[in-house]
ModelCIF file with pLDDT and N, C-alpha, C, O atoms, coordinates in Angstrom:
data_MODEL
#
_entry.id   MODEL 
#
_entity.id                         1 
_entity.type                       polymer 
_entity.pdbx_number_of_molecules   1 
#
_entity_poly.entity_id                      1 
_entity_poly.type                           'polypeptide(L)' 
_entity_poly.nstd_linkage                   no 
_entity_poly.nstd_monomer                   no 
_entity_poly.pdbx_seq_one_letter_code       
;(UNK)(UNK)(UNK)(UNK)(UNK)(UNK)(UNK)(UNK)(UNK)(UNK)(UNK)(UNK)(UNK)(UNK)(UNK)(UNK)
(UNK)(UNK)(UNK)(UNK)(UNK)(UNK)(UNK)(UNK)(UNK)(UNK)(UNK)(UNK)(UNK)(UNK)(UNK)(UNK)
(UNK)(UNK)(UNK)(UNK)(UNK)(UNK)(UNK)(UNK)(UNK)(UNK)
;
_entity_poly.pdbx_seq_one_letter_code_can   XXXXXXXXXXXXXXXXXXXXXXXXXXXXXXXXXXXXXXXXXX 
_entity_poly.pdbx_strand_id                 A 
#
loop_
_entity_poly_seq.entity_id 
_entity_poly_seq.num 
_entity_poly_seq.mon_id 
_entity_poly_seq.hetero 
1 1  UNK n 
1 2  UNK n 
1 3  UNK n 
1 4  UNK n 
1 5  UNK n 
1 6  UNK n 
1 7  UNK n 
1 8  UNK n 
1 9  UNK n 
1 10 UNK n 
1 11 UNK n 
1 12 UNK n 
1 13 UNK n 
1 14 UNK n 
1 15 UNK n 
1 16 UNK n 
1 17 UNK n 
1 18 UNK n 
1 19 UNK n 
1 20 UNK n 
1 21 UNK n 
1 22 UNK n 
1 23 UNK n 
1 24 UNK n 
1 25 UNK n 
1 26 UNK n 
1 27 UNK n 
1 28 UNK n 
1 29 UNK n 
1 30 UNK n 
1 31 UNK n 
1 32 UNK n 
1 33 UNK n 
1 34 UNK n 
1 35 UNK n 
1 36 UNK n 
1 37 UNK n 
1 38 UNK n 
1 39 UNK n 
1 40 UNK n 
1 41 UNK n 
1 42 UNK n 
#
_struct_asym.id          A 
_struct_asym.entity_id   1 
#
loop_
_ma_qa_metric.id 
_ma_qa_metric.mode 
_ma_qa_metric.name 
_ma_qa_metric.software_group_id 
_ma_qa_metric.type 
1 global pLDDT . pLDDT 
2 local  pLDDT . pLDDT 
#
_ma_qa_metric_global.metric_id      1 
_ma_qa_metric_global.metric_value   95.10 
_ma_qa_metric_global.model_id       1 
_ma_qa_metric_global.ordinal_id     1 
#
loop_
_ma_qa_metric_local.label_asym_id 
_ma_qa_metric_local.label_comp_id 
_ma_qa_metric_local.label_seq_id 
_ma_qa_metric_local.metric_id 
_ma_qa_metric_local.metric_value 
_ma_qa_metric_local.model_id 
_ma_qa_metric_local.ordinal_id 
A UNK 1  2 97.00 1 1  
A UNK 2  2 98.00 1 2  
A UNK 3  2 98.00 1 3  
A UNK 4  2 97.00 1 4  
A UNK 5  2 97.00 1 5  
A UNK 6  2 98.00 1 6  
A UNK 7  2 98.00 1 7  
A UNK 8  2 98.00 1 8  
A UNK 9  2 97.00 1 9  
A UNK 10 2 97.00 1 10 
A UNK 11 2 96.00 1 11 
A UNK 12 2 96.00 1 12 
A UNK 13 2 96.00 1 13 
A UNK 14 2 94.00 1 14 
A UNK 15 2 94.00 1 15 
A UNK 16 2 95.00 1 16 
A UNK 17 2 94.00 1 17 
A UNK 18 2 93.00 1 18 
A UNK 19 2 95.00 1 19 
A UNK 20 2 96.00 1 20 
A UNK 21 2 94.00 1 21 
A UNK 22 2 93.00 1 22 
A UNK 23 2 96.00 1 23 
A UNK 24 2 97.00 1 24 
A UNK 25 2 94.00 1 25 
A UNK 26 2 95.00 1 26 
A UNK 27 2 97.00 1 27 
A UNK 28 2 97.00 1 28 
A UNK 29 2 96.00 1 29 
A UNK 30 2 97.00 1 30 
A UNK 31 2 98.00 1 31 
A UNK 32 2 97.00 1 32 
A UNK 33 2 96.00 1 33 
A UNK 34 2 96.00 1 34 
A UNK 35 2 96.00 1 35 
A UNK 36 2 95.00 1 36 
A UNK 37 2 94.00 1 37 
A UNK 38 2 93.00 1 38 
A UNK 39 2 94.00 1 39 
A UNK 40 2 91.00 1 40 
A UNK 41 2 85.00 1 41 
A UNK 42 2 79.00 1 42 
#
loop_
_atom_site.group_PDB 
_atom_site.id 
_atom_site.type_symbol 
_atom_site.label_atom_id 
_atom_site.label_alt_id 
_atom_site.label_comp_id 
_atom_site.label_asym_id 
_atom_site.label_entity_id 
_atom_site.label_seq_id 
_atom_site.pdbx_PDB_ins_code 
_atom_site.Cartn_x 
_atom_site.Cartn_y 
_atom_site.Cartn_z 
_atom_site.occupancy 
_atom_site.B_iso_or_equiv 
_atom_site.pdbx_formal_charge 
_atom_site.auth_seq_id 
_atom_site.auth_comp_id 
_atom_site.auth_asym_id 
_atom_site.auth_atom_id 
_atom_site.pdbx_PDB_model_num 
ATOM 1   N N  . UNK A 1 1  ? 0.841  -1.189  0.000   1.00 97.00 ? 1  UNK A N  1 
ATOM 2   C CA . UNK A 1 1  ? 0.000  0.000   0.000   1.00 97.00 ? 1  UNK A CA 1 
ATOM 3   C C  . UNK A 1 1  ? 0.880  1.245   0.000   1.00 97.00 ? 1  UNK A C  1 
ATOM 4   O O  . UNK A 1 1  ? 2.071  1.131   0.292   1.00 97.00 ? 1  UNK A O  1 
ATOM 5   N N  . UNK A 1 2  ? 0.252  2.655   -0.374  1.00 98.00 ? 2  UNK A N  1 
ATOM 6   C CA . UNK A 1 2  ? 0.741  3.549   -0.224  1.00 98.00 ? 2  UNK A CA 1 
ATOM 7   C C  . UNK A 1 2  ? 0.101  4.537   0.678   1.00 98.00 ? 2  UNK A C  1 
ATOM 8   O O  . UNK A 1 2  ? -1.093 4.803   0.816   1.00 98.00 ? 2  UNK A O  1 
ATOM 9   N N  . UNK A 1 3  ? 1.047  4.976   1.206   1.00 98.00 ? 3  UNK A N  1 
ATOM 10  C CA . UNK A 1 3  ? 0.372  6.087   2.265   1.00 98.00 ? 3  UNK A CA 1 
ATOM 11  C C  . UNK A 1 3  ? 1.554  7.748   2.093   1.00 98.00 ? 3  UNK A C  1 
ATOM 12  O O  . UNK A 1 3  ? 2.519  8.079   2.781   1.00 98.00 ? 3  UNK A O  1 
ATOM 13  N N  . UNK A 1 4  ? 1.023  8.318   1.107   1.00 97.00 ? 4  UNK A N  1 
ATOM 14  C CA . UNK A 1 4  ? 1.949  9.748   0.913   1.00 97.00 ? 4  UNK A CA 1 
ATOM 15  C C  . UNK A 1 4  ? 2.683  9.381   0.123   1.00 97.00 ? 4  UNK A C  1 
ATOM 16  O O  . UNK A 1 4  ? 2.271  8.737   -0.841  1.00 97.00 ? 4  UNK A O  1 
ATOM 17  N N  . UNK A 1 5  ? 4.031  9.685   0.291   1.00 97.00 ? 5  UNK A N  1 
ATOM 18  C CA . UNK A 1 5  ? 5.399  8.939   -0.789  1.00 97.00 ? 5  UNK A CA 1 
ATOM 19  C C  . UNK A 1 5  ? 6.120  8.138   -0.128  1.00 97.00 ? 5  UNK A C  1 
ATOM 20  O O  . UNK A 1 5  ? 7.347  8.091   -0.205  1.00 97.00 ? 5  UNK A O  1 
ATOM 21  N N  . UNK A 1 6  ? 5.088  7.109   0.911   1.00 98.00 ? 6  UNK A N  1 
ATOM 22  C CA . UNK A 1 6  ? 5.903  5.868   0.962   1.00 98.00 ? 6  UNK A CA 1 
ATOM 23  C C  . UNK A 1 6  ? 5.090  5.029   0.822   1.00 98.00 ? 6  UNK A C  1 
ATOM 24  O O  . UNK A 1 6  ? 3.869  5.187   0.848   1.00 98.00 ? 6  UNK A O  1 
ATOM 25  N N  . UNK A 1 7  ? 6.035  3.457   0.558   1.00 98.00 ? 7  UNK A N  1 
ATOM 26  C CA . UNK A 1 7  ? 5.330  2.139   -0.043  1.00 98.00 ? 7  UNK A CA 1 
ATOM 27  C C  . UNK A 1 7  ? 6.148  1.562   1.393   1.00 98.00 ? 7  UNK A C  1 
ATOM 28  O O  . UNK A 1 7  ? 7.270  1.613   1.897   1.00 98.00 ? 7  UNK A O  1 
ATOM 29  N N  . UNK A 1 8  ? 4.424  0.829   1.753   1.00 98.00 ? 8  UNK A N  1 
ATOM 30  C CA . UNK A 1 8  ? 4.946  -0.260  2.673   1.00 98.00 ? 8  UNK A CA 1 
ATOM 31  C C  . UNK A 1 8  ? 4.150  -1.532  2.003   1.00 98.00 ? 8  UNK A C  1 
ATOM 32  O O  . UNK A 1 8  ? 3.208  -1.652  1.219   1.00 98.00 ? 8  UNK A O  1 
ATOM 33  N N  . UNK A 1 9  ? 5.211  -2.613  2.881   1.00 97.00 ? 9  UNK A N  1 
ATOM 34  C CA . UNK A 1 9  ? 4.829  -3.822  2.287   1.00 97.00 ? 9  UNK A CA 1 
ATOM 35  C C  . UNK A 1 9  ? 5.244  -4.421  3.633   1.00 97.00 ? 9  UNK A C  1 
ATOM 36  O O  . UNK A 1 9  ? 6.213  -4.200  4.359   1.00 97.00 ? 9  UNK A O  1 
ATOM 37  N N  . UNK A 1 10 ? 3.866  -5.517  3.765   1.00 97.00 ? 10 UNK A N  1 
ATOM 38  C CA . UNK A 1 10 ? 3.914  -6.388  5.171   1.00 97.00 ? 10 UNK A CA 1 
ATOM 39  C C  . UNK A 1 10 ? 4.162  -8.098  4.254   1.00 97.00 ? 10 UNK A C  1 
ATOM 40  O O  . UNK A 1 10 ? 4.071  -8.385  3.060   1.00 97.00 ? 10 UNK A O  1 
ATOM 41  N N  . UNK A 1 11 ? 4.429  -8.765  5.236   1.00 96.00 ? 11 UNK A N  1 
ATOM 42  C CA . UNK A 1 11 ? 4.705  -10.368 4.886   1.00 96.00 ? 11 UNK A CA 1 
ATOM 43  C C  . UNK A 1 11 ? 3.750  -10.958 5.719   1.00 96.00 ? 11 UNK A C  1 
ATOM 44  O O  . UNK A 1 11 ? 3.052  -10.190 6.381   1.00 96.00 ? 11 UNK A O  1 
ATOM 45  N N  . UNK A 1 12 ? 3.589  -12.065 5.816   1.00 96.00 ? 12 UNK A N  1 
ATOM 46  C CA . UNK A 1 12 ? 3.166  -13.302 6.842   1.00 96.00 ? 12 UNK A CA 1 
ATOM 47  C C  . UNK A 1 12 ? 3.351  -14.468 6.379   1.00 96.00 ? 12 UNK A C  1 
ATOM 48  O O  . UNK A 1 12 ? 2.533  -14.879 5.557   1.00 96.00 ? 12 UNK A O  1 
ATOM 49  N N  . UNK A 1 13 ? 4.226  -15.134 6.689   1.00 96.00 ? 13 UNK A N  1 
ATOM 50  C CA . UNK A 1 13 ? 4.638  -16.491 5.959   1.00 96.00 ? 13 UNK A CA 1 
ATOM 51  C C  . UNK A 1 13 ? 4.391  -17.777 7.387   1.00 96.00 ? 13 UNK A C  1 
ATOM 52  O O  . UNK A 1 13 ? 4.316  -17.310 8.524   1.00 96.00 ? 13 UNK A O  1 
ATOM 53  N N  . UNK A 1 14 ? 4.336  -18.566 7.294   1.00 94.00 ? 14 UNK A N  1 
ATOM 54  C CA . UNK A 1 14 ? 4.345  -19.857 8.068   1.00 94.00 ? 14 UNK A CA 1 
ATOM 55  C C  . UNK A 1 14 ? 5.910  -20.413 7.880   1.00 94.00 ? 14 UNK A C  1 
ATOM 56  O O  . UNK A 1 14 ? 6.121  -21.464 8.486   1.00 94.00 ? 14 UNK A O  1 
ATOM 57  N N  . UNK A 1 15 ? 6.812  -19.975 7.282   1.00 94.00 ? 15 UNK A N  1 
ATOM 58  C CA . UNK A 1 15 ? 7.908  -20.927 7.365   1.00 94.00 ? 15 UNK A CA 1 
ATOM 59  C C  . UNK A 1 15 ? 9.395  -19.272 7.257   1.00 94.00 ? 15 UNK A C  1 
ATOM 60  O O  . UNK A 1 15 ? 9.300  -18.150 6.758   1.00 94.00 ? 15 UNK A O  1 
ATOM 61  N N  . UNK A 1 16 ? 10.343 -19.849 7.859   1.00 95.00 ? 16 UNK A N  1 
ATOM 62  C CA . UNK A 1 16 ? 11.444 -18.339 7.712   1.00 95.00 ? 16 UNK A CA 1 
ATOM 63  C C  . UNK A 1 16 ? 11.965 -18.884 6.629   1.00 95.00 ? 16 UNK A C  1 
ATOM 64  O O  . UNK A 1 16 ? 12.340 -17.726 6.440   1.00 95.00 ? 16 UNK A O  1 
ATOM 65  N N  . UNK A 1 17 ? 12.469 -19.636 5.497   1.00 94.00 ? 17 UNK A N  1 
ATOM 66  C CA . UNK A 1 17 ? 13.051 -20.182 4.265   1.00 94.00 ? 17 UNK A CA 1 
ATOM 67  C C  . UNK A 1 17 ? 11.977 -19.529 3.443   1.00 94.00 ? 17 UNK A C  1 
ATOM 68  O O  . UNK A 1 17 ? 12.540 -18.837 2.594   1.00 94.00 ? 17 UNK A O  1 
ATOM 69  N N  . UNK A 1 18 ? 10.490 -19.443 3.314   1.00 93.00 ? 18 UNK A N  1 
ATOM 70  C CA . UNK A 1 18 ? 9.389  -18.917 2.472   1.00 93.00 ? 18 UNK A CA 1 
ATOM 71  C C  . UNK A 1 18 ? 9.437  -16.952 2.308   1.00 93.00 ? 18 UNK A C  1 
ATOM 72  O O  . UNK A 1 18 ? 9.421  -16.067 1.452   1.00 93.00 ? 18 UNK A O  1 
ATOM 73  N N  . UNK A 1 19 ? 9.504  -17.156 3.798   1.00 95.00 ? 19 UNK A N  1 
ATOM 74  C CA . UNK A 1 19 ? 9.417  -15.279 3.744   1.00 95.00 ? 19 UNK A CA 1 
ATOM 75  C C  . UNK A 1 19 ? 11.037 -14.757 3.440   1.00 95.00 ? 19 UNK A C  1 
ATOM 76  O O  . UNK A 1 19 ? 11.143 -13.678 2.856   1.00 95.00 ? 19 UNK A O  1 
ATOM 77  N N  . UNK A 1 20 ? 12.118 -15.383 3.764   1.00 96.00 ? 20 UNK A N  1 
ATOM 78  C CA . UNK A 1 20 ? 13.022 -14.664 3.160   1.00 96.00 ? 20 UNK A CA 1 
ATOM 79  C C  . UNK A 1 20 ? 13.661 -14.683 1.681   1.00 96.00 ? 20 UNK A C  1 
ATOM 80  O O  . UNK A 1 20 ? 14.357 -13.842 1.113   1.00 96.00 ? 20 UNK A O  1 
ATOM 81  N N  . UNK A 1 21 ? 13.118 -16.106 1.200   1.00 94.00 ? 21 UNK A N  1 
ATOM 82  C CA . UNK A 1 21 ? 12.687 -15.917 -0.769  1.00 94.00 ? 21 UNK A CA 1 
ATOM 83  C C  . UNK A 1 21 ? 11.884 -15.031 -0.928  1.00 94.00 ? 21 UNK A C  1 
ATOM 84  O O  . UNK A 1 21 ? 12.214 -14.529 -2.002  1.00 94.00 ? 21 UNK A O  1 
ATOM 85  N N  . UNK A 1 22 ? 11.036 -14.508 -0.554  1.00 93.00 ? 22 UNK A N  1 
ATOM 86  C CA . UNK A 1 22 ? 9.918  -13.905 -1.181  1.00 93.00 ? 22 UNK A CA 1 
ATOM 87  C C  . UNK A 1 22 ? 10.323 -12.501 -0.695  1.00 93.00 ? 22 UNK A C  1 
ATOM 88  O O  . UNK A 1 22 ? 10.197 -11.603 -1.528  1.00 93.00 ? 22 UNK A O  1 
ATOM 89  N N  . UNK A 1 23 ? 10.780 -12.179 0.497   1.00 96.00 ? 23 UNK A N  1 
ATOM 90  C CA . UNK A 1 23 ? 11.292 -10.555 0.305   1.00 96.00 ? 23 UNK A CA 1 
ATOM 91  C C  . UNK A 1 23 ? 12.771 -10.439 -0.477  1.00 96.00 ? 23 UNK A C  1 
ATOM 92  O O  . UNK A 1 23 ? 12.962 -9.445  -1.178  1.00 96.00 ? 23 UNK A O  1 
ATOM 93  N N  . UNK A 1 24 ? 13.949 -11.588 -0.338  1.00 97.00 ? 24 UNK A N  1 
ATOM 94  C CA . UNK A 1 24 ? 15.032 -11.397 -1.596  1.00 97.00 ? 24 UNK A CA 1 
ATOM 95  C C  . UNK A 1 24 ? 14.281 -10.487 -2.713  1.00 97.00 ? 24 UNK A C  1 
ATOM 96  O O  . UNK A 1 24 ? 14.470 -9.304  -2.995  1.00 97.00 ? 24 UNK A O  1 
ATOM 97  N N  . UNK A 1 25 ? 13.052 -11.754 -3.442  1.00 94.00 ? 25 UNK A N  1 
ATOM 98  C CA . UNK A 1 25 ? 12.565 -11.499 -4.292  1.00 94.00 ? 25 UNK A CA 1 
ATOM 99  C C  . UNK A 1 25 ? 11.991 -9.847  -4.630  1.00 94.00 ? 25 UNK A C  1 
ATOM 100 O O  . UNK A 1 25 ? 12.409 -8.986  -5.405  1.00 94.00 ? 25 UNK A O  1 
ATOM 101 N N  . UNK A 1 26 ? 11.083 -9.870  -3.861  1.00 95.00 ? 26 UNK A N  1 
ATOM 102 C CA . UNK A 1 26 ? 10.734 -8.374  -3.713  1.00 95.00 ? 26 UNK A CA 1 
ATOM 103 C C  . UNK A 1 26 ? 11.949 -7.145  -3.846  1.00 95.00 ? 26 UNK A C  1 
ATOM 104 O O  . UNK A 1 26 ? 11.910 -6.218  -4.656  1.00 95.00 ? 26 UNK A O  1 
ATOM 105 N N  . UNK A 1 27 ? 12.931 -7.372  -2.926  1.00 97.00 ? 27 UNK A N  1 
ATOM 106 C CA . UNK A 1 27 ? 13.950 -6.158  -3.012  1.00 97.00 ? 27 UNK A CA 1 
ATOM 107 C C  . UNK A 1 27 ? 14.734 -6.212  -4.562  1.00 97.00 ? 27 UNK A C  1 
ATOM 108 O O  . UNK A 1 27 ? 15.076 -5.234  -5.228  1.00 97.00 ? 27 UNK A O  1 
ATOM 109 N N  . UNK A 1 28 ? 14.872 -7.386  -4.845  1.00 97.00 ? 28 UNK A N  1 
ATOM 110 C CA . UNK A 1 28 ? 15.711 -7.367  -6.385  1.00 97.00 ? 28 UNK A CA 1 
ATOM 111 C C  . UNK A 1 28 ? 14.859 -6.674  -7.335  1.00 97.00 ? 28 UNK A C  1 
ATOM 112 O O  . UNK A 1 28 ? 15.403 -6.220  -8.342  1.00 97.00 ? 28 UNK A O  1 
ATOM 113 N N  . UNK A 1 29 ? 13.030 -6.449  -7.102  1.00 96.00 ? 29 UNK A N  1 
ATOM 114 C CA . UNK A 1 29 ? 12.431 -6.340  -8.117  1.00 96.00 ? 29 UNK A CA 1 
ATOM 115 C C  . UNK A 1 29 ? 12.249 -4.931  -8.039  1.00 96.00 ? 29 UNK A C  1 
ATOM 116 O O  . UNK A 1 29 ? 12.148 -4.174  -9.005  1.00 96.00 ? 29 UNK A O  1 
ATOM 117 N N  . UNK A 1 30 ? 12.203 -4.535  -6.497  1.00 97.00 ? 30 UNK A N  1 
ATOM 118 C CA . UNK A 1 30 ? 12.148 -3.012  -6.239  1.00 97.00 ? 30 UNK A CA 1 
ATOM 119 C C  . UNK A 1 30 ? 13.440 -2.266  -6.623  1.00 97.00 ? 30 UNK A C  1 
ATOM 120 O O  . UNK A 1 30 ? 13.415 -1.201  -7.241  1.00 97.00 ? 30 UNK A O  1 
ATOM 121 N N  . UNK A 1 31 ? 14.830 -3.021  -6.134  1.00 98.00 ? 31 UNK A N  1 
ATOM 122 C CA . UNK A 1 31 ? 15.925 -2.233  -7.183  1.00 98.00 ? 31 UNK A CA 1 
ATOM 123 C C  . UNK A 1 31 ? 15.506 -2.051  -8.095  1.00 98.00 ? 31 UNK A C  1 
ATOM 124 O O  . UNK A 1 31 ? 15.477 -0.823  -8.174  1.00 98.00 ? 31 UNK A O  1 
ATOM 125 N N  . UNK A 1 32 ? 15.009 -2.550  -9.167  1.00 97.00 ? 32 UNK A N  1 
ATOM 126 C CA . UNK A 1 32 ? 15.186 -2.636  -10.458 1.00 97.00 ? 32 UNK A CA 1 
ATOM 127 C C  . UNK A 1 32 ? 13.503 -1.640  -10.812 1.00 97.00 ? 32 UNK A C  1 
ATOM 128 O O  . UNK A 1 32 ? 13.109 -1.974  -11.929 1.00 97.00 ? 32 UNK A O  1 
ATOM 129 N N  . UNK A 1 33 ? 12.932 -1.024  -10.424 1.00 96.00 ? 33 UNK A N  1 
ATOM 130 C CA . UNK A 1 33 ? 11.763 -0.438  -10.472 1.00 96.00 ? 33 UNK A CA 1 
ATOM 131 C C  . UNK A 1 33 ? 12.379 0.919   -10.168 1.00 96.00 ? 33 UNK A C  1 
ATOM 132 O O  . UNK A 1 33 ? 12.016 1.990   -10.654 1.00 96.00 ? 33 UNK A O  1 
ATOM 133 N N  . UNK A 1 34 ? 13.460 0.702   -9.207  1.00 96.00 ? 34 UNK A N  1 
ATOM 134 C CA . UNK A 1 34 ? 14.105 2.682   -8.953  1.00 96.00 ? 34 UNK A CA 1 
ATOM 135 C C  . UNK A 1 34 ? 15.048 2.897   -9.756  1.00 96.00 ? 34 UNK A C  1 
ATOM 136 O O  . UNK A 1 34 ? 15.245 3.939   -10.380 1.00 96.00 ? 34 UNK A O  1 
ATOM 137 N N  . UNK A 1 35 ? 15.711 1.868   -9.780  1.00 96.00 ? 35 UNK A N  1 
ATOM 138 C CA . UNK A 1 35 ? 16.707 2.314   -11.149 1.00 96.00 ? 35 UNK A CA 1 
ATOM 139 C C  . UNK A 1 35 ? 16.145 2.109   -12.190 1.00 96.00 ? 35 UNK A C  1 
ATOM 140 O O  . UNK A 1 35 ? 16.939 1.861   -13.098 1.00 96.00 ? 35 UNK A O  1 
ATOM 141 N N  . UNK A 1 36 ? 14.841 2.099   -12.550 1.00 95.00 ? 36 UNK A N  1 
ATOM 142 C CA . UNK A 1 36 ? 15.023 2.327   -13.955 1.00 95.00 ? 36 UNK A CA 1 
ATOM 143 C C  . UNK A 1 36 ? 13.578 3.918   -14.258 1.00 95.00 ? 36 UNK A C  1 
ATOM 144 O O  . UNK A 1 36 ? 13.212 4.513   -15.271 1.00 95.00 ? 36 UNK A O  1 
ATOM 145 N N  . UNK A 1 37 ? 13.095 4.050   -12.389 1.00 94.00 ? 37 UNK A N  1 
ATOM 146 C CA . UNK A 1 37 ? 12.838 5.465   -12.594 1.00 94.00 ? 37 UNK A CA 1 
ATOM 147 C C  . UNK A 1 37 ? 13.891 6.565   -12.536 1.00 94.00 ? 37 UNK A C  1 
ATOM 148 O O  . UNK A 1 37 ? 13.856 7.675   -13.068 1.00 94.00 ? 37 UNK A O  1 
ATOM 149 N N  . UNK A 1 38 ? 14.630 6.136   -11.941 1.00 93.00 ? 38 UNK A N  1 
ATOM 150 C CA . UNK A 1 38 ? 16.253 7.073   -11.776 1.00 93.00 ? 38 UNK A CA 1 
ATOM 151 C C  . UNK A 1 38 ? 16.767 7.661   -13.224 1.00 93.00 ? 38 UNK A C  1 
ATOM 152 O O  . UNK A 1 38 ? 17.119 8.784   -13.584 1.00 93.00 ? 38 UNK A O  1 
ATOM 153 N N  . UNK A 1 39 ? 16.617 6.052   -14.073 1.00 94.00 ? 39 UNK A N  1 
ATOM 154 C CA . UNK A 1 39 ? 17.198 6.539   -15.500 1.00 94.00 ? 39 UNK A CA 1 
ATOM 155 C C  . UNK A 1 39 ? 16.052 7.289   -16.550 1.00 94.00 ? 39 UNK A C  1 
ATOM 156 O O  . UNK A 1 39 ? 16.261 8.016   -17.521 1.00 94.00 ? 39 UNK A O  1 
ATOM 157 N N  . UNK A 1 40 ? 14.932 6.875   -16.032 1.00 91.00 ? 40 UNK A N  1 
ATOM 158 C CA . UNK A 1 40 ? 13.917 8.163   -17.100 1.00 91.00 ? 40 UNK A CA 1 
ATOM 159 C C  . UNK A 1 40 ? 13.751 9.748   -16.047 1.00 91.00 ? 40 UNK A C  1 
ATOM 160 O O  . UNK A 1 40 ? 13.431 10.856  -16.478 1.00 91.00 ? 40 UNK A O  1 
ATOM 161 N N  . UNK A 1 41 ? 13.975 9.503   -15.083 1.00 85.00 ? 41 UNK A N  1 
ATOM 162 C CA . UNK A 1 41 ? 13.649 10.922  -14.643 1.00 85.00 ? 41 UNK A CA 1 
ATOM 163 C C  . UNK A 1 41 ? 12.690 11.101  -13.885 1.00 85.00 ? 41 UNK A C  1 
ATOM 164 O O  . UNK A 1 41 ? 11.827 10.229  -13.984 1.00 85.00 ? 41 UNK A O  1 
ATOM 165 N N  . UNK A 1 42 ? 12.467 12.003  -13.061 1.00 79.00 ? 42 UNK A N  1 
ATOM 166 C CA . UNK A 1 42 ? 11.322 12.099  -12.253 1.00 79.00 ? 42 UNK A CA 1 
ATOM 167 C C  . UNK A 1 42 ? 10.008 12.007  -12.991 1.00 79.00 ? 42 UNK A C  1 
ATOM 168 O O  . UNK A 1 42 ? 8.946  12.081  -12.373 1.00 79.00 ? 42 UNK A O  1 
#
């Protein structure tokens, strides 16, 4: 969700091997979502 100009993101997983693939996942995808607003510009 967004609230102003920040993005939060919650988890709930049943296992710690599940939730820390799935936020890896998330942060590699969010790099790649700022750097490539970085390279077009505000």
């Amino acid at each position: 969700e967004v609230s102003e100009s920040t993005l939060s993101v919650r988890w709930t997983a049943d296992e710690a091997r599940i939730l820390r693939v799935s936020v890896g996942s998330f942060l590699d995808h969010l790099s790649l979502v700022i750097e490539t607003m970085d390279a077009f510009g505000p």
